[in-house]
N, C-alpha and C. Protein backbone atom coordinates (compact mmCIF):
# COMPACT_ATOMS: atom_id res chain seq x y z
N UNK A 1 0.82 -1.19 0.00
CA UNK A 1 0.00 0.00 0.00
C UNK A 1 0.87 1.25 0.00
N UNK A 2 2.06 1.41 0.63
CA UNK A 2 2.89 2.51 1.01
C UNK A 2 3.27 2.97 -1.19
N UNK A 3 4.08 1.51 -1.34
CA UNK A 3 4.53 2.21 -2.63
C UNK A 3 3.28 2.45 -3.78
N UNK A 4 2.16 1.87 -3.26
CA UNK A 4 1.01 2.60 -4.28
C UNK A 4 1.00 3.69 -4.13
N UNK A 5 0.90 4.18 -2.50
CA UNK A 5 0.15 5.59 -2.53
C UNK A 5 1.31 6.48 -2.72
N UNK A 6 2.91 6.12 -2.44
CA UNK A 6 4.27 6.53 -3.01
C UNK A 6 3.62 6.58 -4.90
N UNK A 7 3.37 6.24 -5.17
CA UNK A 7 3.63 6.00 -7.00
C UNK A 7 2.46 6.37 -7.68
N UNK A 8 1.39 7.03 -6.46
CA UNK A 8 0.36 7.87 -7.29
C UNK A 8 -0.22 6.51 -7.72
N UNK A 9 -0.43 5.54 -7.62
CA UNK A 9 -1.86 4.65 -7.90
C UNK A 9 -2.83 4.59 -6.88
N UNK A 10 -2.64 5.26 -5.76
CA UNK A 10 -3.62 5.23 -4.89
C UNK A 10 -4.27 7.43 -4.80
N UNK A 11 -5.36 7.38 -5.37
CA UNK A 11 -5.30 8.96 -5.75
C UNK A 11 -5.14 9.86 -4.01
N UNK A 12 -4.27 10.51 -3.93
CA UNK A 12 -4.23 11.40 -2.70
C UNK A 12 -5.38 11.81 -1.84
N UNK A 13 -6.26 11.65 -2.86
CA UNK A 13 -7.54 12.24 -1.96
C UNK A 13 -8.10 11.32 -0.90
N UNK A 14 -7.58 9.69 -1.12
CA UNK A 14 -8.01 8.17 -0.78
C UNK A 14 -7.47 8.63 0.51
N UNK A 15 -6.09 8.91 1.11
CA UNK A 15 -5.46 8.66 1.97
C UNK A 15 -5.29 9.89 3.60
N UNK A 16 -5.27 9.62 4.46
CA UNK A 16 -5.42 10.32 5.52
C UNK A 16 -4.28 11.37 5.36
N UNK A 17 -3.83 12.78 5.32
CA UNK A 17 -3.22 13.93 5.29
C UNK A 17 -1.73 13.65 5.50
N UNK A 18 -1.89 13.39 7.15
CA UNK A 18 -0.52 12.78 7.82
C UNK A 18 0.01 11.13 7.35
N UNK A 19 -0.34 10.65 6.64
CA UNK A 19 -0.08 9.34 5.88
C UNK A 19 0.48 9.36 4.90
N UNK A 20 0.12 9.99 3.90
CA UNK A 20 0.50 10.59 2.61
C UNK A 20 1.92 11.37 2.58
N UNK A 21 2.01 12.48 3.28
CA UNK A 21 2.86 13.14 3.39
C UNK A 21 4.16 12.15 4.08
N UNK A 22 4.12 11.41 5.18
CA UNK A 22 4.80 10.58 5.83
C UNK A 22 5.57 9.44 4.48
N UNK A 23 4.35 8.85 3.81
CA UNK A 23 4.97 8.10 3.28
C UNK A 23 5.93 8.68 2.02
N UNK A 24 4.87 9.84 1.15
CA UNK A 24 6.03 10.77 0.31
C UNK A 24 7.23 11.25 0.65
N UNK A 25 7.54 11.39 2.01
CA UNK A 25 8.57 11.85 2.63
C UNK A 25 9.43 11.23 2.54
N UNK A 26 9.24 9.33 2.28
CA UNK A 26 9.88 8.55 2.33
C UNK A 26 10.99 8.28 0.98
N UNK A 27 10.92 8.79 0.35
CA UNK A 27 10.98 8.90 -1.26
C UNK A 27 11.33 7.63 -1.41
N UNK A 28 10.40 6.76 -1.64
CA UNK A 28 10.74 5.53 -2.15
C UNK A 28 10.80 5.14 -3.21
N UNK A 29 11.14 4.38 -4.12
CA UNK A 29 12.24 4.33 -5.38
C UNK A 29 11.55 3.00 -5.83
N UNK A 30 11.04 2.01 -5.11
CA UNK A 30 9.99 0.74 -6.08
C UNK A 30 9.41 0.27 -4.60
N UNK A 31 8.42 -0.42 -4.63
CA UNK A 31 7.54 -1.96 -3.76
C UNK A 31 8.43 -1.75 -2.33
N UNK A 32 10.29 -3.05 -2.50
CA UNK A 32 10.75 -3.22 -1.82
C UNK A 32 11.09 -2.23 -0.67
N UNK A 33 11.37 -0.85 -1.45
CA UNK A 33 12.61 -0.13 -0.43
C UNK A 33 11.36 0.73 1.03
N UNK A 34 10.10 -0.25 0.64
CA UNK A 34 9.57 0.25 1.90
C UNK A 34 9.87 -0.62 3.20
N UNK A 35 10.60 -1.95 3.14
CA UNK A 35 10.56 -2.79 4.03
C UNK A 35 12.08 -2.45 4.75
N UNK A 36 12.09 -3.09 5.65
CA UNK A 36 12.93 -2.85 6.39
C UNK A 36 14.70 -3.13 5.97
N UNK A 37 14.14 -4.83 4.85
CA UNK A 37 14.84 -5.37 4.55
C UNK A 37 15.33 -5.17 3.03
N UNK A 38 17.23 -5.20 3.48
CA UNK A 38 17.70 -4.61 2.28
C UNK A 38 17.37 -5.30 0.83
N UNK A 39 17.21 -6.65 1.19
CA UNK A 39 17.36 -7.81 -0.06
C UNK A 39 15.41 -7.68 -0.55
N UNK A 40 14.88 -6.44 0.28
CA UNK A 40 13.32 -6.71 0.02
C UNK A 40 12.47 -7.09 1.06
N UNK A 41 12.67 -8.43 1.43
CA UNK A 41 12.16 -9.67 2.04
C UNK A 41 13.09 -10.22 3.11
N UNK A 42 12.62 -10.45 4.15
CA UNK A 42 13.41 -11.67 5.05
C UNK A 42 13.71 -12.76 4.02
N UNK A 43 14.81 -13.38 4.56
CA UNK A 43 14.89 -14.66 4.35
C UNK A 43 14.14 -15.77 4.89
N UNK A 44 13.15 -15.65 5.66
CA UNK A 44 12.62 -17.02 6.11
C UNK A 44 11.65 -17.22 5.43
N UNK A 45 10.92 -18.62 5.06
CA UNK A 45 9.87 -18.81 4.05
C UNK A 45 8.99 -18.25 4.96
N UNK A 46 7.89 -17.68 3.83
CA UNK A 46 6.50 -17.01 3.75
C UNK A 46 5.44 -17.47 4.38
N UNK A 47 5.31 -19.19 4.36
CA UNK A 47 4.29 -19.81 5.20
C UNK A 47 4.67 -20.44 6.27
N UNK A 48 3.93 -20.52 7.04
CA UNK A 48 2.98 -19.78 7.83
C UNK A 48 3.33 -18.48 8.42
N UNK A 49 2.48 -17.48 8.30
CA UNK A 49 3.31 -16.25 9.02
C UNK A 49 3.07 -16.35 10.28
N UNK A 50 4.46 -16.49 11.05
CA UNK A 50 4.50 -16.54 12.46
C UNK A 50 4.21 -15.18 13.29
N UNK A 51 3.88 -14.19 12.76
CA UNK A 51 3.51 -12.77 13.25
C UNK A 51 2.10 -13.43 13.41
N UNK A 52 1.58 -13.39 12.40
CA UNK A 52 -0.14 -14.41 12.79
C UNK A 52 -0.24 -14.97 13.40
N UNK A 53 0.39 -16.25 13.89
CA UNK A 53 0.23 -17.22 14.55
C UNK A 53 0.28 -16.76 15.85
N UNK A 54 1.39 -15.53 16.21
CA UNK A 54 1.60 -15.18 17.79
C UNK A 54 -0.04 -14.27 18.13
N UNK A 55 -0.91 -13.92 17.01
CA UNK A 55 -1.50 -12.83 17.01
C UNK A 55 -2.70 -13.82 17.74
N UNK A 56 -3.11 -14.36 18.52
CA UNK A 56 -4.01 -15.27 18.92
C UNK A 56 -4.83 -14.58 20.53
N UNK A 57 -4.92 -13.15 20.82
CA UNK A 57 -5.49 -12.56 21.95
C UNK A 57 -7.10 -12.75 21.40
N UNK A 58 -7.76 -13.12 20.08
CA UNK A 58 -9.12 -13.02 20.33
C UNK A 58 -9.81 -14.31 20.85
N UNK A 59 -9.25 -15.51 20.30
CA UNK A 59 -9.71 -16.64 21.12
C UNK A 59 -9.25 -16.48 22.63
N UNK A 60 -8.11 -16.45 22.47
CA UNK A 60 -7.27 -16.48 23.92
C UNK A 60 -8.48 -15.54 25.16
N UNK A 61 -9.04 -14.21 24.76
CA UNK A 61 -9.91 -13.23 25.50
C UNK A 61 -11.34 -13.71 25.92
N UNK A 62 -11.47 -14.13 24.60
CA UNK A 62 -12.99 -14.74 24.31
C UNK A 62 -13.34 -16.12 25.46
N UNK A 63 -12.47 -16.92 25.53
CA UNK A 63 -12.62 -18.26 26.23
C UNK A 63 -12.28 -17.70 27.55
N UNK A 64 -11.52 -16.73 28.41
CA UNK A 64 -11.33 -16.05 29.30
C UNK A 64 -12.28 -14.92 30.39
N UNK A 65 -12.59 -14.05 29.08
CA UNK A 65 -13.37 -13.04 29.63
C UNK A 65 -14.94 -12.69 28.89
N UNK A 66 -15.85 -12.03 29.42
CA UNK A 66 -16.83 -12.27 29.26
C UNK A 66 -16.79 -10.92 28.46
N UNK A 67 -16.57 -10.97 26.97
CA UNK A 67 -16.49 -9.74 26.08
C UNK A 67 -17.79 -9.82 25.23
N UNK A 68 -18.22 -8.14 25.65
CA UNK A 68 -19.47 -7.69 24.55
C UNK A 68 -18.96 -7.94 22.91
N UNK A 69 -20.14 -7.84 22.36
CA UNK A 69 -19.98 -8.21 20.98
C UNK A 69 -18.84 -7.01 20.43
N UNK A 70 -19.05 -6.30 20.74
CA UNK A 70 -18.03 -4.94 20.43
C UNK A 70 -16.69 -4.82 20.90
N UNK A 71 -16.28 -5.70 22.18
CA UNK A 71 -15.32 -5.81 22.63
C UNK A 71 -14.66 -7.22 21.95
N UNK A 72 -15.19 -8.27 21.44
CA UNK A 72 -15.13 -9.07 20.77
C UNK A 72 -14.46 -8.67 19.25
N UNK A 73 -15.34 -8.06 18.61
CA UNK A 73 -15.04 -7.22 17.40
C UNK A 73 -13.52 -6.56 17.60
N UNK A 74 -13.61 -6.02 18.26
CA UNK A 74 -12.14 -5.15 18.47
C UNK A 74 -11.11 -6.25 18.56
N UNK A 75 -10.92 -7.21 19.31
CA UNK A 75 -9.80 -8.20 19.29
C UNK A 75 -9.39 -8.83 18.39
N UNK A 76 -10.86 -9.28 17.56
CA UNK A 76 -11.12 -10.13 15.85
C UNK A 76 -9.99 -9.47 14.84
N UNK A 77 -10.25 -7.65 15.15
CA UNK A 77 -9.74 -6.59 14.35
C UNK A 77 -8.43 -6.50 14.65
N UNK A 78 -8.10 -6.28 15.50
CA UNK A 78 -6.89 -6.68 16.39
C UNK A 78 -5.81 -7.67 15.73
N UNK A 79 -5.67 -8.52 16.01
CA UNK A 79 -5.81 -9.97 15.23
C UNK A 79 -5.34 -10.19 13.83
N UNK A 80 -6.40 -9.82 13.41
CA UNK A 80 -6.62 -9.04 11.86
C UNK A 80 -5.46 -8.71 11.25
N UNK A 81 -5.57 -7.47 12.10
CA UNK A 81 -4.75 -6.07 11.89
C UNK A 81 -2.95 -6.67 11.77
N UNK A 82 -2.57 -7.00 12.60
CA UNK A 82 -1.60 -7.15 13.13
C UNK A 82 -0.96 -8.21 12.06
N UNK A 83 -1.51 -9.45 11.56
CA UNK A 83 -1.50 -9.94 10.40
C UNK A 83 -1.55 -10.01 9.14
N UNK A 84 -2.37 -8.61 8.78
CA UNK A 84 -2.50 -7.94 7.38
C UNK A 84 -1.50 -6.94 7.36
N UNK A 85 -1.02 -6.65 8.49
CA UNK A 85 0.16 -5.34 8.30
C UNK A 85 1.64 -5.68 7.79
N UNK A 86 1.74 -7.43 8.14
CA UNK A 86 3.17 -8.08 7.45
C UNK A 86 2.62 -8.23 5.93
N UNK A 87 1.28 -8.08 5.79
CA UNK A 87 1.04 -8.11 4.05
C UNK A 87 1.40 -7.32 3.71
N UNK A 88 0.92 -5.92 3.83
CA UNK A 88 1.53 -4.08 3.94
C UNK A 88 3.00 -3.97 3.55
N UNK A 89 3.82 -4.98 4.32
CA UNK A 89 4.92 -4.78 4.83
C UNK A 89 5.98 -5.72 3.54
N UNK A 90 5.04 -6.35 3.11
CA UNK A 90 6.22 -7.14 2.07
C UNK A 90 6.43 -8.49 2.57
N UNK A 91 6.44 -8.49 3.91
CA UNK A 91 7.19 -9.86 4.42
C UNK A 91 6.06 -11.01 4.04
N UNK A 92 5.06 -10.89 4.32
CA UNK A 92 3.98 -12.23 4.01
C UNK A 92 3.08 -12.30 2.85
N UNK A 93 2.18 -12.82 2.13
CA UNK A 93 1.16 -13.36 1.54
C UNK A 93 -0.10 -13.26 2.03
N UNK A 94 -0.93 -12.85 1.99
CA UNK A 94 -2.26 -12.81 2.39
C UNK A 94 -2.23 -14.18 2.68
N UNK A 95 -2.28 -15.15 1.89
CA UNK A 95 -2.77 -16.58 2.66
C UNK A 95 -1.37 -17.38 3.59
N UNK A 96 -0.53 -16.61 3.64
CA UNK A 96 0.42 -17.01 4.77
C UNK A 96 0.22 -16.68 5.97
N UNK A 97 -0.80 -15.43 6.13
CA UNK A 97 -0.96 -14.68 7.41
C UNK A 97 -2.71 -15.39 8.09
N UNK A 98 -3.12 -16.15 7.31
CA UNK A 98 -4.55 -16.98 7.31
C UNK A 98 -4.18 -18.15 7.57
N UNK A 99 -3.12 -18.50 7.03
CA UNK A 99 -2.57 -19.92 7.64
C UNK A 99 -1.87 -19.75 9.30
N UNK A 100 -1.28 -18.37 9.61
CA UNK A 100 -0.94 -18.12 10.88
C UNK A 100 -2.03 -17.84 11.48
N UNK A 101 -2.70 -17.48 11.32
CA UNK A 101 -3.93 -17.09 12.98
C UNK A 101 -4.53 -18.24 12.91
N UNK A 102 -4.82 -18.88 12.01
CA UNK A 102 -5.87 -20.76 12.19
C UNK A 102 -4.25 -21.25 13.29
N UNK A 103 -3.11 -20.98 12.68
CA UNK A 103 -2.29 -21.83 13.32
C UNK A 103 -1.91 -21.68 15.18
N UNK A 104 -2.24 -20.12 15.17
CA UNK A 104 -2.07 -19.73 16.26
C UNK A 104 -3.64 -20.16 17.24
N UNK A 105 -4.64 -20.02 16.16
CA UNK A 105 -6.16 -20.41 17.26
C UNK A 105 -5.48 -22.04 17.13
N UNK A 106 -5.23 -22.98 16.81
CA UNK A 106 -4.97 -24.07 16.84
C UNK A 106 -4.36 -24.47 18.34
N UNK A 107 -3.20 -23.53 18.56
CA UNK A 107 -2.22 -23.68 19.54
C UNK A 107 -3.36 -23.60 20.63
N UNK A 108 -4.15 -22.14 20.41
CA UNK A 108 -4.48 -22.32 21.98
C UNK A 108 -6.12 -23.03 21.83
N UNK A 109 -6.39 -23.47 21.11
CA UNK A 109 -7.28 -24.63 21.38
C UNK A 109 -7.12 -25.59 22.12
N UNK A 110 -5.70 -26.50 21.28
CA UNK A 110 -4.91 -27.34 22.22
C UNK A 110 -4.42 -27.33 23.72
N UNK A 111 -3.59 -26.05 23.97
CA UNK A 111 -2.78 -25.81 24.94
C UNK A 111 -3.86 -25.14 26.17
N UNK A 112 -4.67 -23.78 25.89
CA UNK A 112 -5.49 -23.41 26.97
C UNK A 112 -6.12 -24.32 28.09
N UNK A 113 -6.83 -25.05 27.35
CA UNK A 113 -7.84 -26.02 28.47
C UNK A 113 -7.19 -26.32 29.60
N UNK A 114 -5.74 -26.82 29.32
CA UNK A 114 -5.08 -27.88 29.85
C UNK A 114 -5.09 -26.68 30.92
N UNK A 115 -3.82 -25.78 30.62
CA UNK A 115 -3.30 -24.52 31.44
C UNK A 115 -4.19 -24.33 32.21
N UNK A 116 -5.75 -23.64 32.13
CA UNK A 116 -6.35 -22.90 33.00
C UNK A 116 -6.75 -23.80 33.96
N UNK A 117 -7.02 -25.36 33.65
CA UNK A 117 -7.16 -26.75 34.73
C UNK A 117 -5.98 -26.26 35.54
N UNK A 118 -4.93 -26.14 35.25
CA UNK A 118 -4.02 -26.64 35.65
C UNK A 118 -3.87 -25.29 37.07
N UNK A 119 -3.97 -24.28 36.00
CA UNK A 119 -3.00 -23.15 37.00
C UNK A 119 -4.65 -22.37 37.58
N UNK A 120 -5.46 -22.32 37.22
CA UNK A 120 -6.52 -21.84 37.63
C UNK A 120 -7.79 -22.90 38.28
N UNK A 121 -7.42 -23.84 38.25
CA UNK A 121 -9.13 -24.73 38.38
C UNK A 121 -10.00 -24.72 37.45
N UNK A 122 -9.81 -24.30 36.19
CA UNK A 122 -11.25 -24.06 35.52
C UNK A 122 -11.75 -25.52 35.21
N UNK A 123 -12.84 -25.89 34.64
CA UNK A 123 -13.45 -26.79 34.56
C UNK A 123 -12.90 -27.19 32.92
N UNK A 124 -11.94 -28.68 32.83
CA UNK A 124 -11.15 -28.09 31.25
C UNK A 124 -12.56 -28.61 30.52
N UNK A 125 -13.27 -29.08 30.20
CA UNK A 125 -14.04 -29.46 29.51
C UNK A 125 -14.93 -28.36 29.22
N UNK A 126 -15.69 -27.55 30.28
CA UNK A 126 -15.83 -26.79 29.73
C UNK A 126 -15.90 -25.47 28.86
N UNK A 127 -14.37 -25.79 29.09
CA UNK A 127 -13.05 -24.61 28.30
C UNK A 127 -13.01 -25.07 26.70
N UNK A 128 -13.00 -26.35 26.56
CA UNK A 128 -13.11 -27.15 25.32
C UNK A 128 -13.90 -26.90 24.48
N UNK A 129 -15.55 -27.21 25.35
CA UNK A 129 -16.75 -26.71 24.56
C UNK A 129 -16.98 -25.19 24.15
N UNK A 130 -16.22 -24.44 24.49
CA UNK A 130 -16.44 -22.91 24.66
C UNK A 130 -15.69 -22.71 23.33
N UNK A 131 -14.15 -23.52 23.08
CA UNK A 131 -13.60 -22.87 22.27
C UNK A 131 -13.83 -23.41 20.90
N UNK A 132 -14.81 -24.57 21.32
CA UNK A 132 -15.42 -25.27 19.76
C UNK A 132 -16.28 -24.24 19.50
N UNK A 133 -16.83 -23.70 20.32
CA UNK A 133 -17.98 -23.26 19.81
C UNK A 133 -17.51 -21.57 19.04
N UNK A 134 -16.36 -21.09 19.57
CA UNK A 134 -15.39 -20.12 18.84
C UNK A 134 -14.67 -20.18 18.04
N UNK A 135 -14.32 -20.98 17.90
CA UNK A 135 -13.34 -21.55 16.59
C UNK A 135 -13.64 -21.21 15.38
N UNK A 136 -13.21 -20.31 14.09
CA UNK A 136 -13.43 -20.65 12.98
C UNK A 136 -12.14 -20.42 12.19
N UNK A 137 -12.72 -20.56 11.11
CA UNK A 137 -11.51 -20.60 9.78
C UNK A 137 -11.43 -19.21 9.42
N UNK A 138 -10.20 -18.20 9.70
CA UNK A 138 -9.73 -17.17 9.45
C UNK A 138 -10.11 -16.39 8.18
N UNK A 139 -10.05 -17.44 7.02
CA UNK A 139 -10.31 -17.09 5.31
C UNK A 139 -11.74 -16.59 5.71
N UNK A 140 -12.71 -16.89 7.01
CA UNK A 140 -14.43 -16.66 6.52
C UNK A 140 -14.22 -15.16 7.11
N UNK A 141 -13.45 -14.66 7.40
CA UNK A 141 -13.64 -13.18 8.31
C UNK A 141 -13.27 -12.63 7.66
N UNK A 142 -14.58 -11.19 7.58
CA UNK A 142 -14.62 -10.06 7.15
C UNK A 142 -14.42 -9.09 8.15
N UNK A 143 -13.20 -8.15 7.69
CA UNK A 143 -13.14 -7.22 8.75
C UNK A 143 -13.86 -6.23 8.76
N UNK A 144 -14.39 -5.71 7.42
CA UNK A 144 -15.58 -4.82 7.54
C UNK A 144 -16.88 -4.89 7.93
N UNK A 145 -17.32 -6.24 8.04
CA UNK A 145 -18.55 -6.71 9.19
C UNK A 145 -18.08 -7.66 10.46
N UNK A 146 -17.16 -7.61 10.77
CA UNK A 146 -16.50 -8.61 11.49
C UNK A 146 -16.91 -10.05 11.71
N UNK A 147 -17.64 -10.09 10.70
CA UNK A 147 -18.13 -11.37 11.11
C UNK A 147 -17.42 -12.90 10.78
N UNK A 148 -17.91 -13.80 11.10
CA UNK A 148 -17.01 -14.99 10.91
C UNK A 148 -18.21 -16.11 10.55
N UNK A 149 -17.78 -17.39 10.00
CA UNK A 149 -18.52 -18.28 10.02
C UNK A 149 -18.00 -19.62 10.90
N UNK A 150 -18.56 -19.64 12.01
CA UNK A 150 -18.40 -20.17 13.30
C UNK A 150 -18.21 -22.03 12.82
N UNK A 151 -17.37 -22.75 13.68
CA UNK A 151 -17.48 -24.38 12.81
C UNK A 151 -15.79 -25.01 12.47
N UNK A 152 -15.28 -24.88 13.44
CA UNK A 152 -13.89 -25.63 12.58
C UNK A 152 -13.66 -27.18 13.26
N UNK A 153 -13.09 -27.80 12.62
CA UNK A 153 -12.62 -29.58 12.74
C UNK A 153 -11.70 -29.15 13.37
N UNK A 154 -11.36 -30.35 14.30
CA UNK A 154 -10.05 -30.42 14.78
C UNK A 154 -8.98 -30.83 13.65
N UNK A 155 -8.50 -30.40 13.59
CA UNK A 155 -6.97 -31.50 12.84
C UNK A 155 -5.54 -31.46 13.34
N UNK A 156 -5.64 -32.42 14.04
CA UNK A 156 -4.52 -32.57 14.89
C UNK A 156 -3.41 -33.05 13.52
């Protein structure tokens, strides 16, 4: 997005004042020279993006705390966000960063129950049923309605 709105394919009027100017400031020269990295790109392969995968506070909140639909939304976005920004950024693939947050809700599907038995008392089973019933597949979320389509398999 930076070297679009750098290269005039994104029309000025699209972009917030202090954004524009920030990124023109940048005088960037093609795509790459917005990333951090000289060669473009990290060297580590693209899938799964492990920035995604760590990005796992909306299940993690959800099975925890008792969040309004709006407070819910915000974490989803959250989440989201934080995963679409290594797209921004050059380093990932849209479907590398979809393969990280399924990978990261995966982890704490697995791992939570156990933990909160363990270090809290919670009842793990019904930590289990809670997070089946939260679980979905990353590709169904829209961040502009936040919505999701609720339903994932285990696959161990």
């Amino acid at each position: 997005m930076a070297w679009k709105i750098a290269d005039d394919e994104i029309p000025k009027e699209q972009v917030p004042q202090d954004l524009y100017d920030a990124i023109k400031g940048m005088n960037l020269t093609n795509a790459t020279s917005f990333t951090q990295y000289p060669e473009g790109s990290p060297k580590h392969p693209s899938w799964p993006a492990m920035h995604s995968a760590a990005s796992s506070a909306s299940l993690w909140l959800a099975v925890v705390a008792d969040l309004t639909e709006e407070q819910y939304c915000e974490v989803l976005r959250t989440d989201h966000s934080v995963a679409y920004a290594r797209t921004i950024a050059g380093v990932h693939y849209p479907k590398d960063n979809i393969a990280g947050l399924n990978m990261g809700q995966n982890v704490i599907a697995h791992e939570l129950p156990a933990h909160l038995a363990e270090m809290y008392g919670a009842n793990e089973t019904a930590v289990v049923e809670k997070i089946a019933r939260l679980r979905f597949d990353w590709a169904t979320y829209d961040p502009e309605t936040c919505k999701v389509v609720y339903g994932v398999e285990d696959k161990k």
